[in-house]
N, C-alpha and C. Protein backbone atom coordinates (compact mmCIF):
# COMPACT_ATOMS: atom_id res chain seq x y z
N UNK A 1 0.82 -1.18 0.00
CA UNK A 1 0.00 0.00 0.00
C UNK A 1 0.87 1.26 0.00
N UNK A 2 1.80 1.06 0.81
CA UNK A 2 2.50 2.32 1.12
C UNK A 2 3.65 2.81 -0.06
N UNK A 3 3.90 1.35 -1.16
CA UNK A 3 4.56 1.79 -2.70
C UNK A 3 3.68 2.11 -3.39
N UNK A 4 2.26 2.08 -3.25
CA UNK A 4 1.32 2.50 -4.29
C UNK A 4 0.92 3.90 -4.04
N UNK A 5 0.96 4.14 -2.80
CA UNK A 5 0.95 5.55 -2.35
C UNK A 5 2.22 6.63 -3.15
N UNK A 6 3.78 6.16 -3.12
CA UNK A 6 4.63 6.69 -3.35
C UNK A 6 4.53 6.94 -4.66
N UNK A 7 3.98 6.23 -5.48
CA UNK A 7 3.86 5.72 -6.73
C UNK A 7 2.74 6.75 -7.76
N UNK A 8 1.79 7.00 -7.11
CA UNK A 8 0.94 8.00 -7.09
C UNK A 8 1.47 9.52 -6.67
N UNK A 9 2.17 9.65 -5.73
CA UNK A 9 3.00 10.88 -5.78
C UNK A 9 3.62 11.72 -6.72
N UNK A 10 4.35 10.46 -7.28
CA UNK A 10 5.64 10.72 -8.30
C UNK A 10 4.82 11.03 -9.76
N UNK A 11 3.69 10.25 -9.90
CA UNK A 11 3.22 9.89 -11.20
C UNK A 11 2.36 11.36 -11.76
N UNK A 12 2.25 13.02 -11.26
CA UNK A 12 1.99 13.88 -11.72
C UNK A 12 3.83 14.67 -12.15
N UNK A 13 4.42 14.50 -11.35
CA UNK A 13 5.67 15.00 -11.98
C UNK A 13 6.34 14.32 -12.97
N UNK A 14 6.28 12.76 -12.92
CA UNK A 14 6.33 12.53 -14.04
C UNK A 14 6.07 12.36 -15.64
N UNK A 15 4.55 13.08 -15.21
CA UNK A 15 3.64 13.37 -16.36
C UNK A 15 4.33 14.73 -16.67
N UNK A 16 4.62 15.66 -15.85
CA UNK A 16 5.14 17.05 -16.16
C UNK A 16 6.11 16.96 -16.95
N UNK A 17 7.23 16.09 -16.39
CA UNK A 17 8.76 15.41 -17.01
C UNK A 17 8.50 15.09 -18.44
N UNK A 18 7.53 14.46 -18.44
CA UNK A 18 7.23 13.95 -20.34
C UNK A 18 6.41 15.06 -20.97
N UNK A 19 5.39 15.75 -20.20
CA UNK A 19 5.39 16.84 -21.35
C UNK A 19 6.10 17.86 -21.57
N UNK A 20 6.85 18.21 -20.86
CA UNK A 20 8.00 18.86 -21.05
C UNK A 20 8.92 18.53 -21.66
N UNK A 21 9.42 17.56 -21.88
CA UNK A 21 9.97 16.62 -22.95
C UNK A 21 9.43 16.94 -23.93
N UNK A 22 8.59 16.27 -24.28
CA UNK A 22 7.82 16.25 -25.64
C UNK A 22 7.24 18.00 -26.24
N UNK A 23 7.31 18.96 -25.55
CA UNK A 23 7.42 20.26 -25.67
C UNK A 23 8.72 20.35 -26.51
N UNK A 24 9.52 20.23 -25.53
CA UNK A 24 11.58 20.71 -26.29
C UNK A 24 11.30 19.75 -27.57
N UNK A 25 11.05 18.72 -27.74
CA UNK A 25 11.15 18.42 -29.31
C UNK A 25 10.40 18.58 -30.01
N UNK A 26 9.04 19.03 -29.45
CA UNK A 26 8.30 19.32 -31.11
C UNK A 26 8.89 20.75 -31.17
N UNK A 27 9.38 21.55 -30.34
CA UNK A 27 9.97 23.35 -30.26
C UNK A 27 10.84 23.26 -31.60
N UNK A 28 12.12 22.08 -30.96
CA UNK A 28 13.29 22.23 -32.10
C UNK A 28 12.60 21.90 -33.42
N UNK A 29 12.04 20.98 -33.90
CA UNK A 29 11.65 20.08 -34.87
C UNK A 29 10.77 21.27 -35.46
N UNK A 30 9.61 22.24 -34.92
CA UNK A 30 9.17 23.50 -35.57
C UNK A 30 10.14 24.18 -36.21
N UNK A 31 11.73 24.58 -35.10
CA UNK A 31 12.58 25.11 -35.69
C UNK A 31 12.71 24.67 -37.02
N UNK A 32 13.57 23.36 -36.88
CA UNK A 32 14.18 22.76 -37.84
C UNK A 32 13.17 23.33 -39.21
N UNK A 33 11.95 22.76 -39.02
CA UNK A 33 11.34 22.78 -40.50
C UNK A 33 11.33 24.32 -40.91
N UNK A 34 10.48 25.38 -39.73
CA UNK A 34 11.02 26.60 -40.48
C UNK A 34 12.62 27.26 -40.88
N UNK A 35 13.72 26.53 -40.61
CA UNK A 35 15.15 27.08 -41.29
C UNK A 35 14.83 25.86 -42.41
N UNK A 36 14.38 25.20 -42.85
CA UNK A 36 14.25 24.27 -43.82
C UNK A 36 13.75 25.16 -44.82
N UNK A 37 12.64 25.80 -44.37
CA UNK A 37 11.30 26.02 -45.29
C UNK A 37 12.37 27.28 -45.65
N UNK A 38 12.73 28.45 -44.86
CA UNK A 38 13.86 29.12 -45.10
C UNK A 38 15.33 29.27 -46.29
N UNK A 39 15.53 28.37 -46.11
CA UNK A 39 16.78 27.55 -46.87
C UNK A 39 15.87 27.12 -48.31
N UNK A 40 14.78 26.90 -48.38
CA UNK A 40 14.15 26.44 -49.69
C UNK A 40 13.08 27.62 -50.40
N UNK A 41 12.72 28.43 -49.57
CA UNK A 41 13.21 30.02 -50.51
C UNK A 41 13.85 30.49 -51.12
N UNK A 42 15.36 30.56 -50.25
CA UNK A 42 16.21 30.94 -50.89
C UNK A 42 16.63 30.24 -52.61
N UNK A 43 16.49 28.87 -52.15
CA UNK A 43 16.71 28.16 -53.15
C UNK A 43 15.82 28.21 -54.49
N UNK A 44 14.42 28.69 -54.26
CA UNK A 44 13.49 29.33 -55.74
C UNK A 44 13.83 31.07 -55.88
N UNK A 45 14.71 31.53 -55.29
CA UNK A 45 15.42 32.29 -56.12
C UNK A 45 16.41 32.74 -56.72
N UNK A 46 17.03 31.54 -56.02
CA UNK A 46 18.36 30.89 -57.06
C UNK A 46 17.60 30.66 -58.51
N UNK A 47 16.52 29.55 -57.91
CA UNK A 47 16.01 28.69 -59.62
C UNK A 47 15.31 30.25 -60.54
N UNK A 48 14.89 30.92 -60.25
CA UNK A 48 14.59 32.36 -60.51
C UNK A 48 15.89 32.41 -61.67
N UNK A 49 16.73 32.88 -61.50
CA UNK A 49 18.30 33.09 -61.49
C UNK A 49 18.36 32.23 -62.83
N UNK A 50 18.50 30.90 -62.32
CA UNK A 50 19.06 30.06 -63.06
C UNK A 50 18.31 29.24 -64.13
N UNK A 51 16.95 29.51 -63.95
CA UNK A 51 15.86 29.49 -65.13
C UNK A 51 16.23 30.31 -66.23
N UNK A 52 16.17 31.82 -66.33
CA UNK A 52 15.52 32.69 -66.73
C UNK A 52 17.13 33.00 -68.02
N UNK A 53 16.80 32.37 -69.03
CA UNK A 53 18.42 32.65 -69.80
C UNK A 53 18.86 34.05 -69.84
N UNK A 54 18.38 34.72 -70.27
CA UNK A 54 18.71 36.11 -70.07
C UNK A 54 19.65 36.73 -68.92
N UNK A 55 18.87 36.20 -67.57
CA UNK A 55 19.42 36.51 -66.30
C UNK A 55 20.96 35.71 -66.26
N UNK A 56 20.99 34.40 -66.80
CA UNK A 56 22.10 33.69 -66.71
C UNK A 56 23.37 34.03 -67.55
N UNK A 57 22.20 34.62 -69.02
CA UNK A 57 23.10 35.35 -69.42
C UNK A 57 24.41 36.22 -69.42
N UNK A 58 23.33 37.22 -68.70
CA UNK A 58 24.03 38.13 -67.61
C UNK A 58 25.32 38.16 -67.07
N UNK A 59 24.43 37.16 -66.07
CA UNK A 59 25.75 36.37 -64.91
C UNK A 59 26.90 35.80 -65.34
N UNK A 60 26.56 35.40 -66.81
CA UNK A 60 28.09 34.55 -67.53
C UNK A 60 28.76 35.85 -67.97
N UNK A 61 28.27 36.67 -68.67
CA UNK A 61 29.13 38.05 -68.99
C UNK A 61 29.85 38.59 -67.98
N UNK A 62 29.38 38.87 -66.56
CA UNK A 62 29.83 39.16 -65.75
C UNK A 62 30.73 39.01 -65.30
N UNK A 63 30.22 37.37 -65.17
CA UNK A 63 31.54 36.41 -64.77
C UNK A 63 32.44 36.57 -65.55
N UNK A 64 32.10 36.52 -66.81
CA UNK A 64 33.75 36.70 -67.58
C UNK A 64 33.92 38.02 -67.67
N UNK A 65 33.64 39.13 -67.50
CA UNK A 65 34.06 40.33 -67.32
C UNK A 65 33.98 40.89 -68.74
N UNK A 66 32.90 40.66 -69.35
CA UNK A 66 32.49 40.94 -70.72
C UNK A 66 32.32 42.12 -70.54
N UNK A 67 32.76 43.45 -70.47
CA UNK A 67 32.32 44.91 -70.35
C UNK A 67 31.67 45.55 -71.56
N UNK A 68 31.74 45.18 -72.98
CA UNK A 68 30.74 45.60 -73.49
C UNK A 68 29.49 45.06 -73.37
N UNK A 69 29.67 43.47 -73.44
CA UNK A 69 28.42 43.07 -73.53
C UNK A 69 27.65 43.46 -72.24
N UNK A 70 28.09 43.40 -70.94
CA UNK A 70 27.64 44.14 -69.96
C UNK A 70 26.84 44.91 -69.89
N UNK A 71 27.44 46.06 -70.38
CA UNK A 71 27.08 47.62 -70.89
C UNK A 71 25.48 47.80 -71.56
N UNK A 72 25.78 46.77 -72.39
CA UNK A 72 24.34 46.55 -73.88
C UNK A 72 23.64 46.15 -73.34
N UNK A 73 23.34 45.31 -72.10
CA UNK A 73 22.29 44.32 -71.90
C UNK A 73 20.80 45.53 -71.47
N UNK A 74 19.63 45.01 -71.81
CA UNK A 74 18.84 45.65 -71.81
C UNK A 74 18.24 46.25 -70.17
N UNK A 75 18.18 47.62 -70.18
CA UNK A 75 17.83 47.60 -68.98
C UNK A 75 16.64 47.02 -67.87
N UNK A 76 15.95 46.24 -68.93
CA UNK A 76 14.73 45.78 -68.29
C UNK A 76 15.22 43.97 -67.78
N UNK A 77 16.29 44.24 -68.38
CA UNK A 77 17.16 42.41 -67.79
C UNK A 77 18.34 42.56 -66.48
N UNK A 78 19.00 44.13 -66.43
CA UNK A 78 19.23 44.31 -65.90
C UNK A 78 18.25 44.52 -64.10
N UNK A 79 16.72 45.61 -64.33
CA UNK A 79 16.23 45.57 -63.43
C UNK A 79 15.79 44.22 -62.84
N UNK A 80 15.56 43.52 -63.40
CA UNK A 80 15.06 42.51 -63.15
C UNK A 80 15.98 41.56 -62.06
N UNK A 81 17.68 41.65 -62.71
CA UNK A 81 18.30 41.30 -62.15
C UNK A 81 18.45 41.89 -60.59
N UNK A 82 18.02 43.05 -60.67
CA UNK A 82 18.31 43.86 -59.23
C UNK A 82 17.39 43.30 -58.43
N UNK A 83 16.19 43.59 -58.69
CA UNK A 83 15.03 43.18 -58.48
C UNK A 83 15.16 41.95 -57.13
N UNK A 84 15.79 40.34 -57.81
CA UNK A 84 15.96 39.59 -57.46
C UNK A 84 17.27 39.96 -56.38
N UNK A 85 18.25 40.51 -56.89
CA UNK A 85 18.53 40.65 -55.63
C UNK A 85 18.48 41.48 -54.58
N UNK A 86 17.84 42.27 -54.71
CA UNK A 86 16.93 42.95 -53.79
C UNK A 86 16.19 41.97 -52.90
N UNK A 87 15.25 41.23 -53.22
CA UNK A 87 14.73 40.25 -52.95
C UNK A 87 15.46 39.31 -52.21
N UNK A 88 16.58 38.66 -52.15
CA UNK A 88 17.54 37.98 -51.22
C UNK A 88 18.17 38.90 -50.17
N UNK A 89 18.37 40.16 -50.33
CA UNK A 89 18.68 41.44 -49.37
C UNK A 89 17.49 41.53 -48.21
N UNK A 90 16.14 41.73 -49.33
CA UNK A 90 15.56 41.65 -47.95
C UNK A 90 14.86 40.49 -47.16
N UNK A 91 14.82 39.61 -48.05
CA UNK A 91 14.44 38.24 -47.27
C UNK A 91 15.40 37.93 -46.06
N UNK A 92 16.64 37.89 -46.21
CA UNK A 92 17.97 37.61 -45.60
C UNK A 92 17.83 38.30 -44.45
N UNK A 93 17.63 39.72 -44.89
CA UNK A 93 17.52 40.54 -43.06
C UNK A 93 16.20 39.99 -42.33
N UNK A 94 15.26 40.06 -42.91
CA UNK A 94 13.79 40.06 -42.39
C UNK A 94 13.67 38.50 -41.82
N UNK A 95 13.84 37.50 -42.11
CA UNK A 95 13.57 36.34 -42.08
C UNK A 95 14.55 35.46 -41.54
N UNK A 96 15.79 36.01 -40.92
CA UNK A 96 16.39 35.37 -39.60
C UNK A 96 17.27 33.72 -40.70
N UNK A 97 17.29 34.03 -41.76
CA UNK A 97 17.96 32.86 -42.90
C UNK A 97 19.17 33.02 -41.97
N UNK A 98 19.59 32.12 -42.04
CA UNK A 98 21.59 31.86 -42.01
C UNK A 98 21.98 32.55 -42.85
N UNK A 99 22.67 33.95 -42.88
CA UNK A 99 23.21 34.19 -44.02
C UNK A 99 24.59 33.58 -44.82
N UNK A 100 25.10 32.61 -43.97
CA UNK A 100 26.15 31.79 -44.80
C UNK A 100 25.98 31.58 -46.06
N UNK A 101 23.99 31.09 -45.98
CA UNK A 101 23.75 30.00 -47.26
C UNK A 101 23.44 31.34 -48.16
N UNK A 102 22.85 32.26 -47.89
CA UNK A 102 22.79 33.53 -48.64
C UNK A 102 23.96 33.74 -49.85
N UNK A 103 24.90 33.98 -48.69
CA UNK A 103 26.08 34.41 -49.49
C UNK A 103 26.98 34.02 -50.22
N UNK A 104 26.48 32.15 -49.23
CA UNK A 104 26.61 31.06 -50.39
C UNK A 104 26.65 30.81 -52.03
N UNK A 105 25.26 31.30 -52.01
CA UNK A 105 24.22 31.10 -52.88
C UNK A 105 24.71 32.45 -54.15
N UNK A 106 24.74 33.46 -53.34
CA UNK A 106 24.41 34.36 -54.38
C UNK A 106 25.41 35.62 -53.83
N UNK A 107 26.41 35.71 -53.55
CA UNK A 107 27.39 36.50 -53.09
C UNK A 107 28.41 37.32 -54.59
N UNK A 108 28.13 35.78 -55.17
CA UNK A 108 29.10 36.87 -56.38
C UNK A 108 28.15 37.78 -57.64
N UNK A 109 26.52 37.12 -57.45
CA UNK A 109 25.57 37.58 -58.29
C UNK A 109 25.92 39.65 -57.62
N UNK A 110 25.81 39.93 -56.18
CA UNK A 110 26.22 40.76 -55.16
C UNK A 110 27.57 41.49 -55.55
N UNK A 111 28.71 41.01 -55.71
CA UNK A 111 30.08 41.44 -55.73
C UNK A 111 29.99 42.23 -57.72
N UNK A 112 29.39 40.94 -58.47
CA UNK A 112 29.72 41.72 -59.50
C UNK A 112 28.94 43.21 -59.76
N UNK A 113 27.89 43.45 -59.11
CA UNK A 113 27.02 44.56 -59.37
C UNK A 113 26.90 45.64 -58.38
N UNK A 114 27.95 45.13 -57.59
CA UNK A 114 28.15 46.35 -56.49
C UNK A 114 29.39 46.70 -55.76
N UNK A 115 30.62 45.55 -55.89
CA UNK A 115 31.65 45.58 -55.28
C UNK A 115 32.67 46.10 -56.32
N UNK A 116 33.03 44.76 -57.67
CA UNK A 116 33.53 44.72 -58.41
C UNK A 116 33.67 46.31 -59.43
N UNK A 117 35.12 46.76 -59.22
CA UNK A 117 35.16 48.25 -60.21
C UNK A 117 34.51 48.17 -61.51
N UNK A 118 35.22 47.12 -62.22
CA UNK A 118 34.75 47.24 -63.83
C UNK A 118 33.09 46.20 -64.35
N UNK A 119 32.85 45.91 -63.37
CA UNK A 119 31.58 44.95 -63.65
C UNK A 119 30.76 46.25 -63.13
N UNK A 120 30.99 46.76 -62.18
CA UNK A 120 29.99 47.10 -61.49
C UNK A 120 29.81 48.59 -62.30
N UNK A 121 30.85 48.97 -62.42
CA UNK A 121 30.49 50.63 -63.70
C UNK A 121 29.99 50.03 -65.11
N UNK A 122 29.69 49.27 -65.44
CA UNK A 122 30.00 48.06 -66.77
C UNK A 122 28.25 48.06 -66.43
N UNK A 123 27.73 47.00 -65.50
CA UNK A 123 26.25 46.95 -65.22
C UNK A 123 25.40 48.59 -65.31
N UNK A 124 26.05 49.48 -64.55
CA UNK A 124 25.29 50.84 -63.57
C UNK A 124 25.05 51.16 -64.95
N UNK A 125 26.28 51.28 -66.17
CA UNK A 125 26.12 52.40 -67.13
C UNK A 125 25.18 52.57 -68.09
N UNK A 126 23.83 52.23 -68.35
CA UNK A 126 22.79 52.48 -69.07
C UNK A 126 21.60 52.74 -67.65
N UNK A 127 21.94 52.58 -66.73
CA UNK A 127 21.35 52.77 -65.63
C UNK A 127 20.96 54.14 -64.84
N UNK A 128 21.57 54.50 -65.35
CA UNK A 128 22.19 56.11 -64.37
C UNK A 128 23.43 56.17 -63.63
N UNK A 129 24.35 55.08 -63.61
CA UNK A 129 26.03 54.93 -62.95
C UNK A 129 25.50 54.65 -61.76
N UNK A 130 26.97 55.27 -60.96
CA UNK A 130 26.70 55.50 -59.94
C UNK A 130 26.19 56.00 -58.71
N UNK A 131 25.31 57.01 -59.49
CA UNK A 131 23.72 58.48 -58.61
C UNK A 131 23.01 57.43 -59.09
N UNK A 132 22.94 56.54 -59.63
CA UNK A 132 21.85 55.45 -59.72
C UNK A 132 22.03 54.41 -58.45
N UNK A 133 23.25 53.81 -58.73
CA UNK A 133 23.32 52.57 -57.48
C UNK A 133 23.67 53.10 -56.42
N UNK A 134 23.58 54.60 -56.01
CA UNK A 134 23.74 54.66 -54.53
C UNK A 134 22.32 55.92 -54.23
N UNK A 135 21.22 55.17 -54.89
CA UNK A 135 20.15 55.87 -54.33
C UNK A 135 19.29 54.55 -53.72
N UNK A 136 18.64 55.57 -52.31
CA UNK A 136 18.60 54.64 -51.06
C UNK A 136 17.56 53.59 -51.40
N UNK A 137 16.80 53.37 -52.56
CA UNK A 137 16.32 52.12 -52.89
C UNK A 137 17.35 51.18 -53.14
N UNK A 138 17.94 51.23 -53.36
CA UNK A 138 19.13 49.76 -53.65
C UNK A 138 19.74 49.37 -52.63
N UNK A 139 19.39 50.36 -51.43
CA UNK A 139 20.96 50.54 -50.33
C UNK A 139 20.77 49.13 -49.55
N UNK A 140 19.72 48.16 -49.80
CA UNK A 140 19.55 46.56 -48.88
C UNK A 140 20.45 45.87 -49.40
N UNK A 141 20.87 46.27 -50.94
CA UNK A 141 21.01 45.39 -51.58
C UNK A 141 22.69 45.38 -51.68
N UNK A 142 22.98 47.10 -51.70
CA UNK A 142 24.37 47.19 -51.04
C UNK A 142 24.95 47.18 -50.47
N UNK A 143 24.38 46.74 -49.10
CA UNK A 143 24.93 46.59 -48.23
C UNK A 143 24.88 44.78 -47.33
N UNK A 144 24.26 44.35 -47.94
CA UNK A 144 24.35 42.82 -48.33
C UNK A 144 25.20 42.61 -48.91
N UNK A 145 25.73 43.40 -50.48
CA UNK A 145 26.82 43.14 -50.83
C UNK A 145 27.85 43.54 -50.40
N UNK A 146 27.91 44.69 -49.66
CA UNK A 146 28.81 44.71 -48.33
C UNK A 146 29.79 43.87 -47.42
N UNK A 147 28.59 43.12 -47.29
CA UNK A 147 28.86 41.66 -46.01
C UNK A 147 29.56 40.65 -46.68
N UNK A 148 29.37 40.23 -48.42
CA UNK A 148 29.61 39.33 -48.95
C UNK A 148 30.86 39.62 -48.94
N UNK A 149 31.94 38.35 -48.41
CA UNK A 149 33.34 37.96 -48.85
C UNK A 149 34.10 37.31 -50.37
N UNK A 150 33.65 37.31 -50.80
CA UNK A 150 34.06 37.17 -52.19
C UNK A 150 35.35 36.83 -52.70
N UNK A 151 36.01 35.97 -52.17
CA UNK A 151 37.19 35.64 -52.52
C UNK A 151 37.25 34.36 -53.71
């Protein structure tokens, strides 16, 4: 009688013990899926990016430091390009992403259109230059590219 008594004691704290338990893992496991769901944003605007030939276009000129072709590209392929990364600028602050995978992802799309001397006067110049890319609509986007290490 007197272990069934003890037994009964214990058996509301141990109910506490397991839902409390079972609290901390569904907590993390919410985490987990929203940096998941996070991380797979980012990733449809990569595919954005890497769909769209024009945009990839772009990015290969860039990459190779094509300065005329740069120059020519139409400005409505260019906005577009901003656009998007604008769009990773402010997702990135607002939405608590890892920015590792950010900068991962899209750091040099960043470096060539805002860091880089001759890409980046090369992109601005059918744009308005540089009174274009340092008016304070772009400034999320420059200063994201800021952060990016680019080596």
């Amino acid at each position: 009688m007197e272990t069934i008594k003890n037994i009964n004691l214990f058996l509301p704290l141990v109910t506490i013990i397991l839902v409390m338990a079972g609290s901390v893992i569904a907590l993390v496991q919410f985490c987990q899926q929203r940096k998941f769901t996070r991380i797979q944003n980012l990733s449809q605007i990569w595919k954005k990016f890497m769909d769209d030939e024009k945009l990839m276009a772009l990015f290969v000129s860039l990459d190779k430091e094509d300065l005329p072709v740069i120059e020519s590209f139409a400005i409505a392929q260019k906005l577009r390009f901003l656009g998007l990364l604008e769009e990773v600028a402010l997702y990135t602050e607002k939405f608590k992403v890892d920015k590792q995978y950010a900068y991962y992802l899209f750091q040099w799309h960043f470096t060539y259109v805002f860091k880089q001397t001759g890409t980046t006067k090369a992109f601005w110049e059918n744009l308005g230059g540089s009174v274009e890319m340092n008016k304070p609509y772009w400034s999320k986007s420059f200063h994201f590219a800021q952060a990016c290490k680019s080596e």
